[in-house]
Structure formats: structure tokens, C-alpha cells
PDB file of N, CA and C in Angstrom:
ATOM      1  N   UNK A   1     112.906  67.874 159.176  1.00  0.00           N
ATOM      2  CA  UNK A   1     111.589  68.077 158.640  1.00  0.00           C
ATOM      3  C   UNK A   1     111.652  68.380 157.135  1.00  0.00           C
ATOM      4  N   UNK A   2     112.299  69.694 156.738  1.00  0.00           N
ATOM      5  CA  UNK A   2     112.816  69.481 155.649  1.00  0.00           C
ATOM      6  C   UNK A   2     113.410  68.849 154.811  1.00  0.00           C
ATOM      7  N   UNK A   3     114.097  68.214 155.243  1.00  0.00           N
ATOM      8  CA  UNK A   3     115.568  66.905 154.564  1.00  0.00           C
ATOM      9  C   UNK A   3     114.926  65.853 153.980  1.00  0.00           C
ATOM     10  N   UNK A   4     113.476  65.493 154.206  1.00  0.00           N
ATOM     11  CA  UNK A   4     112.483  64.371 153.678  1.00  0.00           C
ATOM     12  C   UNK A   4     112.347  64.657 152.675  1.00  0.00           C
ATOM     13  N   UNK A   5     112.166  66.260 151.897  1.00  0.00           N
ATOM     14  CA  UNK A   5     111.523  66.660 150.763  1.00  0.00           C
ATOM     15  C   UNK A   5     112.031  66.537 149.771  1.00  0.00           C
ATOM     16  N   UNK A   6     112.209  65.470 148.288  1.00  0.00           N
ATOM     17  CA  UNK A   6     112.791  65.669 147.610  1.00  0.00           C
ATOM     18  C   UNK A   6     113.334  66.723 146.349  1.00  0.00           C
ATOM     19  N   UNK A   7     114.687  66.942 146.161  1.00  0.00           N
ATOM     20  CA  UNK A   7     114.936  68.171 145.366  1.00  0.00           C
ATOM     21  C   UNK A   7     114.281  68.658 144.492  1.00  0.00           C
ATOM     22  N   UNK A   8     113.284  67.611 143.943  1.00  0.00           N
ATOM     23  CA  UNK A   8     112.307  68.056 142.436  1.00  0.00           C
ATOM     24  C   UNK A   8     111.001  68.781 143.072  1.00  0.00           C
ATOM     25  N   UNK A   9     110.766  68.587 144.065  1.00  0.00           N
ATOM     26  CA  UNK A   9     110.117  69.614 144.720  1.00  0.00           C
ATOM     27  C   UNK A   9     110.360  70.678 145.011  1.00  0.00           C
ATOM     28  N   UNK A  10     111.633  70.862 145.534  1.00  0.00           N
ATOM     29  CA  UNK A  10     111.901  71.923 145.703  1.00  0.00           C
ATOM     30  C   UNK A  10     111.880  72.659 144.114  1.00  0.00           C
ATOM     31  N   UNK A  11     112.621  72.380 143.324  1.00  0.00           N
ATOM     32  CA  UNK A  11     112.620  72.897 141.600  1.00  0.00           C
ATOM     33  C   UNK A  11     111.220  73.136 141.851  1.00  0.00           C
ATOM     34  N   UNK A  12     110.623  72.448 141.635  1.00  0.00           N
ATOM     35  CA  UNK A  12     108.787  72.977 141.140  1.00  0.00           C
ATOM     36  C   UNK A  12     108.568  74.122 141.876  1.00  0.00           C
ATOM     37  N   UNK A  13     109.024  74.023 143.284  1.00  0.00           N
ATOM     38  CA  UNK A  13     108.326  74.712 144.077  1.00  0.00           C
ATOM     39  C   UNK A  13     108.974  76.491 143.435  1.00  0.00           C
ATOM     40  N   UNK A  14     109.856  76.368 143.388  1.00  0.00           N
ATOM     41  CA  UNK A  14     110.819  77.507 143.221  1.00  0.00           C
ATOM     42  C   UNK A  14     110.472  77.989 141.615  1.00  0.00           C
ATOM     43  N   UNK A  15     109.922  76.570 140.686  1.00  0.00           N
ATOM     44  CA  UNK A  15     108.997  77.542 139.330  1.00  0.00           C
ATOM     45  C   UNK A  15     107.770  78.275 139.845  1.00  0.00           C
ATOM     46  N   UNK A  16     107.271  77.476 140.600  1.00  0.00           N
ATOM     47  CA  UNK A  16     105.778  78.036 140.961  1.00  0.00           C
ATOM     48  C   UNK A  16     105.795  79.312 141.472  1.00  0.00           C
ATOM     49  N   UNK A  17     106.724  79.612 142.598  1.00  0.00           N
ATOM     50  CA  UNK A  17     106.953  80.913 142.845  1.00  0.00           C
ATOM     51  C   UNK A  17     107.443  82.082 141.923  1.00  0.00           C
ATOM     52  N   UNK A  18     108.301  81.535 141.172  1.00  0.00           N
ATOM     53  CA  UNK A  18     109.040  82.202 140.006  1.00  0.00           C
ATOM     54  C   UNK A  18     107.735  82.814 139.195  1.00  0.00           C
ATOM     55  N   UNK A  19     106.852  81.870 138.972  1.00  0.00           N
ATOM     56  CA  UNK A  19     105.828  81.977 137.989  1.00  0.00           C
ATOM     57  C   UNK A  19     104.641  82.840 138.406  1.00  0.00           C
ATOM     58  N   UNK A  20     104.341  82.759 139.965  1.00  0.00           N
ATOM     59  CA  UNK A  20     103.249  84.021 140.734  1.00  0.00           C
ATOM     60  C   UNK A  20     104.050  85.484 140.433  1.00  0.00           C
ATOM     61  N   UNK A  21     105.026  85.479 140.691  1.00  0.00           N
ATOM     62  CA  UNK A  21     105.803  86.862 140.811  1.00  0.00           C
ATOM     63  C   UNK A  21     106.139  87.569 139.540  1.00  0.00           C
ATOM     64  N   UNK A  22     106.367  86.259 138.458  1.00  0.00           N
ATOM     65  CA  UNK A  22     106.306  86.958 137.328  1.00  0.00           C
ATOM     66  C   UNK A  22     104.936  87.655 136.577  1.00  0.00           C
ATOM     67  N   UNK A  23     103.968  86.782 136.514  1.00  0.00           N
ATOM     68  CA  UNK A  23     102.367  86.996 136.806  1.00  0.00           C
ATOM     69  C   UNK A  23     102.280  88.389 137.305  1.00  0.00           C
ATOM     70  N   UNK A  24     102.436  88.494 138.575  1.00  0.00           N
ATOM     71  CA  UNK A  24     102.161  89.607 139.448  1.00  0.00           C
ATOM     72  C   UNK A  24     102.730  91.301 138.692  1.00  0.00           C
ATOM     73  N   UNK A  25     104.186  91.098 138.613  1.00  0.00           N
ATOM     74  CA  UNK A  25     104.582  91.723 137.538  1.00  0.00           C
ATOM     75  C   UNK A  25     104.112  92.032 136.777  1.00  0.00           C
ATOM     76  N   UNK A  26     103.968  91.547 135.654  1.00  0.00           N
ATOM     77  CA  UNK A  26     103.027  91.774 134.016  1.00  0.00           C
ATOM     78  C   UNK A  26     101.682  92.429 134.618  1.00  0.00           C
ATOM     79  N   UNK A  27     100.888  92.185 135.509  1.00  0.00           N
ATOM     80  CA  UNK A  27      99.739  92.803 135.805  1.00  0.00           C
ATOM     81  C   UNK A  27      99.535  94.372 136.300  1.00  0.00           C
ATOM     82  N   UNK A  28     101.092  94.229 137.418  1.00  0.00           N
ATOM     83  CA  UNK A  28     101.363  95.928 137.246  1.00  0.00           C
ATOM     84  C   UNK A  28     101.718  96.572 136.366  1.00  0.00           C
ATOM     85  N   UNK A  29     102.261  95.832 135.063  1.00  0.00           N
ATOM     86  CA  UNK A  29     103.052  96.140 134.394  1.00  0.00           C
ATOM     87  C   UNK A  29     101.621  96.736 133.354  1.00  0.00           C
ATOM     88  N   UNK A  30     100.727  95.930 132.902  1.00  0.00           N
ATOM     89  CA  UNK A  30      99.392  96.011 132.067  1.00  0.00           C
ATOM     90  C   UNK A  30      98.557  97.415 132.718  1.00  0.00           C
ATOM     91  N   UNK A  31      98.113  97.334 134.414  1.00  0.00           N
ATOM     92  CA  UNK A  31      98.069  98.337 134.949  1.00  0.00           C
ATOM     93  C   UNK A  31      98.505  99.929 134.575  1.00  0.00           C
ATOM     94  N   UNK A  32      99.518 100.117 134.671  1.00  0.00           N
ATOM     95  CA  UNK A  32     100.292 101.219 134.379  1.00  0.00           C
ATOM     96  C   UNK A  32     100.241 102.076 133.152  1.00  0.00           C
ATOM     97  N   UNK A  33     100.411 100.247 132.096  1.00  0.00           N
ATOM     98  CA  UNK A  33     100.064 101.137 130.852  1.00  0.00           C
ATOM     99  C   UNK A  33      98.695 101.577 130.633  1.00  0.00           C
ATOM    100  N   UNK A  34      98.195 100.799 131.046  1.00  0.00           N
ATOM    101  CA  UNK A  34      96.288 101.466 131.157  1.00  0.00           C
ATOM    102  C   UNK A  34      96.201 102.851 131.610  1.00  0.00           C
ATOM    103  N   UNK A  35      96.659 103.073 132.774  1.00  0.00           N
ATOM    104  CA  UNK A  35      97.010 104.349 133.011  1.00  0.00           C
ATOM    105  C   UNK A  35      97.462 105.279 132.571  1.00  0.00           C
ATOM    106  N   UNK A  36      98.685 104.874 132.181  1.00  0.00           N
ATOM    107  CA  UNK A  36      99.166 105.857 130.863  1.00  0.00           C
ATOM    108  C   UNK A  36      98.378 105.650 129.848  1.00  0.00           C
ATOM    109  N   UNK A  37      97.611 105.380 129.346  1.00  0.00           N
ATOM    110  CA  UNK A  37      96.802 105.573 128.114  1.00  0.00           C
ATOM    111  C   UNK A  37      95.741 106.341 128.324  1.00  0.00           C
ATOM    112  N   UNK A  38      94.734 105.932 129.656  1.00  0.00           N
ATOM    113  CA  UNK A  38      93.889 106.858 130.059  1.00  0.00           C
ATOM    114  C   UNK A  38      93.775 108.730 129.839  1.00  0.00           C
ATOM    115  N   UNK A  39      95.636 108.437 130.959  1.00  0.00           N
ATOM    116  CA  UNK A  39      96.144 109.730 130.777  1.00  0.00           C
ATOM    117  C   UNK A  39      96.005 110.476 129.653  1.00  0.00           C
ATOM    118  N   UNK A  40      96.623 110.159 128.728  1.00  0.00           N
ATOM    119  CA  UNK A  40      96.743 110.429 127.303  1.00  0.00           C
ATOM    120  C   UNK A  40      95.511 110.621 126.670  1.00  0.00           C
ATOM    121  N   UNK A  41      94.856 110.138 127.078  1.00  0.00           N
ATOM    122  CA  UNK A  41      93.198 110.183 126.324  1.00  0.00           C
ATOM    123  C   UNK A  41      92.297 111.351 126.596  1.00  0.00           C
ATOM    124  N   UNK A  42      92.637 111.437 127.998  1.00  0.00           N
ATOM    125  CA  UNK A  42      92.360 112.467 128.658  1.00  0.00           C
ATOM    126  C   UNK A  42      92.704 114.163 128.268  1.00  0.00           C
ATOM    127  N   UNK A  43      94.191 113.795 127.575  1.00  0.00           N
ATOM    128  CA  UNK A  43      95.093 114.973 127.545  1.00  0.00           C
ATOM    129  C   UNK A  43      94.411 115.327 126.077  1.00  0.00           C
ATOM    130  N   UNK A  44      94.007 114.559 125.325  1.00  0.00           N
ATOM    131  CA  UNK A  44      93.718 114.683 123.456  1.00  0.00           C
ATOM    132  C   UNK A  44      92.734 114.921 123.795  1.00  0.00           C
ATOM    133  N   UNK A  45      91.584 114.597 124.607  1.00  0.00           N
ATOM    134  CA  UNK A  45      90.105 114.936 124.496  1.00  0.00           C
ATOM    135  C   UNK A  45      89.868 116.599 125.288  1.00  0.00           C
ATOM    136  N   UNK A  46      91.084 116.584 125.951  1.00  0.00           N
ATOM    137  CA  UNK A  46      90.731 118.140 126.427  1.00  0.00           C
ATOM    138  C   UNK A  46      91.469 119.230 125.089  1.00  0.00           C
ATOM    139  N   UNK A  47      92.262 118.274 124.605  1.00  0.00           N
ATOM    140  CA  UNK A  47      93.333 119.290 123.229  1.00  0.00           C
ATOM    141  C   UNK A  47      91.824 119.291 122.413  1.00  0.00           C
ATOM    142  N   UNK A  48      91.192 118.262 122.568  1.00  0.00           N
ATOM    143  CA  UNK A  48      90.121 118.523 121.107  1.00  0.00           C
ATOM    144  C   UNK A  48      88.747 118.879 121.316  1.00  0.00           C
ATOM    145  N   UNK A  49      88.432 119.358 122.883  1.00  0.00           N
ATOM    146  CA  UNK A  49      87.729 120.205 123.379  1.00  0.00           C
ATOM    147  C   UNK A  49      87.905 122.163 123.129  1.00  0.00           C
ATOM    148  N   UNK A  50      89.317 122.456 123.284  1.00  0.00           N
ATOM    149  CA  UNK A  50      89.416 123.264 123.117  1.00  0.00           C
ATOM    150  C   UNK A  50      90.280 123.862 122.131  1.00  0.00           C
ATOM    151  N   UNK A  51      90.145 122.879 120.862  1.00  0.00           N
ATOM    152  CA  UNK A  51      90.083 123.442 119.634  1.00  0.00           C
ATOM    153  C   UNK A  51      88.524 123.325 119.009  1.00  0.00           C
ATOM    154  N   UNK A  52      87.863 122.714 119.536  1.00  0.00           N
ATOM    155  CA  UNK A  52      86.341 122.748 119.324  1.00  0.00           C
ATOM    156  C   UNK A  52      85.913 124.163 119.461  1.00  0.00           C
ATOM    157  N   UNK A  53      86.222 124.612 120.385  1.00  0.00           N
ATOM    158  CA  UNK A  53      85.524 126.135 121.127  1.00  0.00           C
ATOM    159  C   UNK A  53      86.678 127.431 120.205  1.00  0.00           C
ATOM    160  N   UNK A  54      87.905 127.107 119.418  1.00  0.00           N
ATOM    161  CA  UNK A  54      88.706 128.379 118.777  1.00  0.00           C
ATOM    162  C   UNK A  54      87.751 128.222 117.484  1.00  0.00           C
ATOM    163  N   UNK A  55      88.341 129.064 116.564  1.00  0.00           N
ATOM    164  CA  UNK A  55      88.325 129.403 115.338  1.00  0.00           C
ATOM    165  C   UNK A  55      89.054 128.737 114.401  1.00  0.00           C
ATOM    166  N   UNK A  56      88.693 128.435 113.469  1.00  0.00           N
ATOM    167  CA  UNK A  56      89.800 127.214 112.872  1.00  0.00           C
ATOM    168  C   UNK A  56      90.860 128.345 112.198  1.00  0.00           C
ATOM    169  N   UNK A  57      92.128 127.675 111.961  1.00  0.00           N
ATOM    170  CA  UNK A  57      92.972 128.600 110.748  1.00  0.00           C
ATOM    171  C   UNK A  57      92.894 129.136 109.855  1.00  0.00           C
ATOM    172  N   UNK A  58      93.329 130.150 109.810  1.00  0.00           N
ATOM    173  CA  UNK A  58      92.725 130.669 108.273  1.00  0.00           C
ATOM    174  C   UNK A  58      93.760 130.581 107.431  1.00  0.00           C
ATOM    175  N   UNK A  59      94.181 129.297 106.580  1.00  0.00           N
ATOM    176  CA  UNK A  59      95.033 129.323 105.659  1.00  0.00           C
ATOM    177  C   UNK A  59      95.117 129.300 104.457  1.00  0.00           C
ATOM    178  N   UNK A  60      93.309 128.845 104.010  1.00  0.00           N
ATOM    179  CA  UNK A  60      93.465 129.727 102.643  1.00  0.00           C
ATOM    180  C   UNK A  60      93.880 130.350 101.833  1.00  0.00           C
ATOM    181  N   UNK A  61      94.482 131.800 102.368  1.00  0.00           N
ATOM    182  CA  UNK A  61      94.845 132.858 102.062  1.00  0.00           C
ATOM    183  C   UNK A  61      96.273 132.462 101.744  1.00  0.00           C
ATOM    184  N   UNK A  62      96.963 131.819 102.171  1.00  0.00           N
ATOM    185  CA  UNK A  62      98.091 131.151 101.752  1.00  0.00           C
ATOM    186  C   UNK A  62      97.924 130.684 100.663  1.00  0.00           C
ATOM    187  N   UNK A  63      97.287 129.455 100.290  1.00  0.00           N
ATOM    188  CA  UNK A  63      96.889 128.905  99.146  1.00  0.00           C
ATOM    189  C   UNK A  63      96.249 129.429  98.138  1.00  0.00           C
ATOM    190  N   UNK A  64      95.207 129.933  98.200  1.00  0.00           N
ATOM    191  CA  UNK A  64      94.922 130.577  97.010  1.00  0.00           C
ATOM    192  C   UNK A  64      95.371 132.294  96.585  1.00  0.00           C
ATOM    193  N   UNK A  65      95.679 132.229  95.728  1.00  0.00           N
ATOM    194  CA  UNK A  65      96.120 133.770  95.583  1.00  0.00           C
ATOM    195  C   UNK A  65      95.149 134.035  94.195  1.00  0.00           C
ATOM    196  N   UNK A  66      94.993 135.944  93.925  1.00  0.00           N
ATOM    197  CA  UNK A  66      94.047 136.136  93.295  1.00  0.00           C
ATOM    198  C   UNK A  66      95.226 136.720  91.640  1.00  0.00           C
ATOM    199  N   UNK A  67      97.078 136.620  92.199  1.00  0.00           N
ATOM    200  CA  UNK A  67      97.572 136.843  91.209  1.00  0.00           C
ATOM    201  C   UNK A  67      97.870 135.800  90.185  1.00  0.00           C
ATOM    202  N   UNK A  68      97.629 136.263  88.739  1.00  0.00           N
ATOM    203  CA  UNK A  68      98.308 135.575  87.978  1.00  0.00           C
ATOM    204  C   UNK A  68      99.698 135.081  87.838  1.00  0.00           C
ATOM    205  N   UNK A  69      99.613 133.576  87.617  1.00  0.00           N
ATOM    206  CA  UNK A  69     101.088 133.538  87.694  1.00  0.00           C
ATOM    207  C   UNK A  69     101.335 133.298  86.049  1.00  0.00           C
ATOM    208  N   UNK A  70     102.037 133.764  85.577  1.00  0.00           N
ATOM    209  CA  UNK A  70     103.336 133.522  84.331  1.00  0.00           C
ATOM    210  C   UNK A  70     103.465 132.207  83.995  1.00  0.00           C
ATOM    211  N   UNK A  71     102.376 131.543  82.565  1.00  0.00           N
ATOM    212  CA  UNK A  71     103.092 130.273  82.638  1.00  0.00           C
ATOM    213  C   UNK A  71     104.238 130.544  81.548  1.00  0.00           C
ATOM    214  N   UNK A  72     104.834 130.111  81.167  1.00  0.00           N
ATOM    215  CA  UNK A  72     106.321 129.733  80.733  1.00  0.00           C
ATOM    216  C   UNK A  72     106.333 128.854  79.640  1.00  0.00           C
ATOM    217  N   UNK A  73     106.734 129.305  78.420  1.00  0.00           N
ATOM    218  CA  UNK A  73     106.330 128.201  77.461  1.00  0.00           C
ATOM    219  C   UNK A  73     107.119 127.913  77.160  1.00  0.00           C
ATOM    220  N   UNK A  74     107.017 126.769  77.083  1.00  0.00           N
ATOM    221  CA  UNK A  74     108.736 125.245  76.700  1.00  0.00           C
ATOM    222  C   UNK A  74     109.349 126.022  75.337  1.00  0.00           C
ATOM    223  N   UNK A  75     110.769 126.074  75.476  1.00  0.00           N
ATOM    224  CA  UNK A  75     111.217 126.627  74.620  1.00  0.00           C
ATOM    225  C   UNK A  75     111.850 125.134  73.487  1.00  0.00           C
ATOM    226  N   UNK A  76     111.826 124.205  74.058  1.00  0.00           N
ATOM    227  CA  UNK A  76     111.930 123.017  73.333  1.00  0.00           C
ATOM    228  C   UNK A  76     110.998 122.284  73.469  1.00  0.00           C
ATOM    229  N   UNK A  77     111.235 121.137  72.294  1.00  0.00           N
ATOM    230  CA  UNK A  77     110.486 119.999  72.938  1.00  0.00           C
ATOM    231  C   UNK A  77     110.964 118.839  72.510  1.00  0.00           C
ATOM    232  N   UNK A  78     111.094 117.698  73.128  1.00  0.00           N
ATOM    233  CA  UNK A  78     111.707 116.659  73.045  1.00  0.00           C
ATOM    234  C   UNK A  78     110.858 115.576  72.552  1.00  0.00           C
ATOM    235  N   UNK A  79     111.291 114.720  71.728  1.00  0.00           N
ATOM    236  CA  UNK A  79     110.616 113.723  70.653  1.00  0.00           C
ATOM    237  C   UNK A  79     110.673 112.801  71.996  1.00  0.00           C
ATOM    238  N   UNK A  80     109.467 111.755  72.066  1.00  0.00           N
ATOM    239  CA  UNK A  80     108.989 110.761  72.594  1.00  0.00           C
ATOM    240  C   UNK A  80     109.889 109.254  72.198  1.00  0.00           C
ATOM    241  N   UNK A  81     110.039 109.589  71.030  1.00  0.00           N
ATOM    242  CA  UNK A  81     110.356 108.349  70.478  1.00  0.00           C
ATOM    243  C   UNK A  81     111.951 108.213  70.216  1.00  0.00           C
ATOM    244  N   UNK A  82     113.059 109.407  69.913  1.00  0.00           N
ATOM    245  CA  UNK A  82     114.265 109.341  69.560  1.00  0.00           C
ATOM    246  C   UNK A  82     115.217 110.302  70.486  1.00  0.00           C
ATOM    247  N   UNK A  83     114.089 110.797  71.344  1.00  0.00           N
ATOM    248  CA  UNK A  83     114.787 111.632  72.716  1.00  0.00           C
ATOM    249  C   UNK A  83     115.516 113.098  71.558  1.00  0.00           C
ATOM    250  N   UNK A  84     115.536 113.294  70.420  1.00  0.00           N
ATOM    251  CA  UNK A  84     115.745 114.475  69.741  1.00  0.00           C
ATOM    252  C   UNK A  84     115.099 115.397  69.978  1.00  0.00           C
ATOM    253  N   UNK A  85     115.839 117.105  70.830  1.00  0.00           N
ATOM    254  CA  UNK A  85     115.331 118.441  70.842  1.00  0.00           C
ATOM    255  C   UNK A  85     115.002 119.073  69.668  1.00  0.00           C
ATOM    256  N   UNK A  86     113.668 119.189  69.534  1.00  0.00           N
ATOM    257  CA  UNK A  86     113.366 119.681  68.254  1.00  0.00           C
ATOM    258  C   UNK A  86     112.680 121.522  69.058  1.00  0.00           C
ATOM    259  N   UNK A  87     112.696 122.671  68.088  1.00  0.00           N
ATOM    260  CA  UNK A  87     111.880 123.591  68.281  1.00  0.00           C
ATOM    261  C   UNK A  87     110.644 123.392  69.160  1.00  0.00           C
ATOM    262  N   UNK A  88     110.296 124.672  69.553  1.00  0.00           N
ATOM    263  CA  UNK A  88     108.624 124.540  70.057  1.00  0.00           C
ATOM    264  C   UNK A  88     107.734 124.932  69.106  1.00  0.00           C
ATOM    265  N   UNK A  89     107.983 125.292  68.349  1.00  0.00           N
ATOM    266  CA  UNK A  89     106.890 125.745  67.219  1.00  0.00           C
ATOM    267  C   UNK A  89     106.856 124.289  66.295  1.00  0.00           C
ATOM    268  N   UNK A  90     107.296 123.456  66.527  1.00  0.00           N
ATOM    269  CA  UNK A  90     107.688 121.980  65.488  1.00  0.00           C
ATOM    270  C   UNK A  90     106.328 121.134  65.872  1.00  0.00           C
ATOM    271  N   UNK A  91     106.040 120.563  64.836  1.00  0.00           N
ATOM    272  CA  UNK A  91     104.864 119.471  65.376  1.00  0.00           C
ATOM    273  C   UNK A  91     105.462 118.072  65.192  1.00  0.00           C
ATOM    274  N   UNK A  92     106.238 117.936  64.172  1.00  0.00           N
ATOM    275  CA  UNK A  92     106.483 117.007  64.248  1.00  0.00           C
ATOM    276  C   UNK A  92     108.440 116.546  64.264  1.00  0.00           C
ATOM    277  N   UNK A  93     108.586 115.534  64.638  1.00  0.00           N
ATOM    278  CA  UNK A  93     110.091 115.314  65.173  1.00  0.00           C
ATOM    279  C   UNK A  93     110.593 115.524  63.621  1.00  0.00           C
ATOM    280  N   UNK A  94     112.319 116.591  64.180  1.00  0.00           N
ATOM    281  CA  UNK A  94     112.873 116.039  62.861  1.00  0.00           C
ATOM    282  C   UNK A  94     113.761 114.911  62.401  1.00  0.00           C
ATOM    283  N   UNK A  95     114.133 114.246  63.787  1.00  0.00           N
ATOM    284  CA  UNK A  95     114.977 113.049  63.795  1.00  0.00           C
ATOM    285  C   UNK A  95     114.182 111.891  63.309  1.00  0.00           C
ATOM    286  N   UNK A  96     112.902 111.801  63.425  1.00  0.00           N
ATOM    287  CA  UNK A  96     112.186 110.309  63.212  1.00  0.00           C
ATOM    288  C   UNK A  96     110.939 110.716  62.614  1.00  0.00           C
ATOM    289  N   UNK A  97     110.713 111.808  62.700  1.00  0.00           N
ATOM    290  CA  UNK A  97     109.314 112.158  62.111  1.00  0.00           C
ATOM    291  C   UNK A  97     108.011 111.690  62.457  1.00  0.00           C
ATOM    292  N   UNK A  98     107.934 112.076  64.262  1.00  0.00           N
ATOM    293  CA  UNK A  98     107.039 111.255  64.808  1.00  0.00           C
ATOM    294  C   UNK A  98     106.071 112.670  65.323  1.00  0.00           C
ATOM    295  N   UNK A  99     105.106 112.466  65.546  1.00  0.00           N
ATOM    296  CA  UNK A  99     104.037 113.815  65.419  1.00  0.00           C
ATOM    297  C   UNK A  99     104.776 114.387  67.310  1.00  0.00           C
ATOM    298  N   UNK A 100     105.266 115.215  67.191  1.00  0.00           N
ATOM    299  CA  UNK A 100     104.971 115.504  69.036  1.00  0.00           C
ATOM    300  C   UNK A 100     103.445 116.000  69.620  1.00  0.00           C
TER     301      UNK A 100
END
């Protein structure tokens, strides 16, 4: 009964199957991750439910402070144009004579 059927049938037949099962696959496979994403969505919307309902941080107080800080005045200064350390009290370079 079988022995009539030629081999290229059988090949097809054996893609076709190959090809449902792989199909079938990928769909659980698409499935799952849907699921896992759901999950996840689920998990951030309850994280951002109940940071809705706290108090936010108070970190401000970190950042701004009410002390003065010390600025520091360049004890040199370096010409633009000839890379020469000239004084800080200097206006203008003494290597090239370019205004700093």
C-alpha cells in the first residue's frame, strides 16, 4: 500500500510536518513571551502604584547647601596662543603679547 508512494512525497510530506511543528513551536514560543511581559507589566504598574501613594525623596538637601564654598583663584594663567605660563595678575602674554 505504501510501496506505490513515491519518495518525493514522502520528502514533502516530512517538510510539511517539519513545518506544522515548527509553526506550533514559535506560537508557544510568542505565547510565553506575552506572558512574561504581561507579568512584568503587572510587576512595574504595582512598583508605580505604590510609589504613587509614598513621599517622594528628599534629596535636595544633598544638593543644595546654604555653605559657601571657597573659589580658588588661578594662580597662573596660560596664553591661548603660545601655551606660555604667564602670572595671574598679567593681562597680557609675555611670550607673544596676546591680551589673555
Amino acid at each position: 500500500m505504501f510501496s506505490d508512494i513515491p519518495p518525493m512525497a514522502w520528502v514533502i510530506l516530512a517538510l510539511g510536518l517539519a513545518w506544522l511543528a515548527l509553526r506550533a513551536w514559535q506560537k508557544r514560543q510568542a505565547e510565553a513571551r506575552a506572558e512574561a511581559r504581561e507579568l512584568r507589566m503587572a510587576e512595574l504598574m504595582a512598583e508605580r502604584e505604590k510609589m504613587a501613594h509614598e513621599p517622594p525623596p528628599s534629596s535636595i538637601g544633598a544638593v543644595v547647601s546654604d555653605s559657601k564654598v571657597p573659589v580658588e583663584e588661578p594662580k597662573e594663567k596660560r596664553c591661548l596662543g603660545c601655551r606660555t605660563v604667564n602670572p595671574a595678575s598679567s593681562t597680557t602674554c609675555a611670550g607673544c603679547g596676546l591680551e589673555l
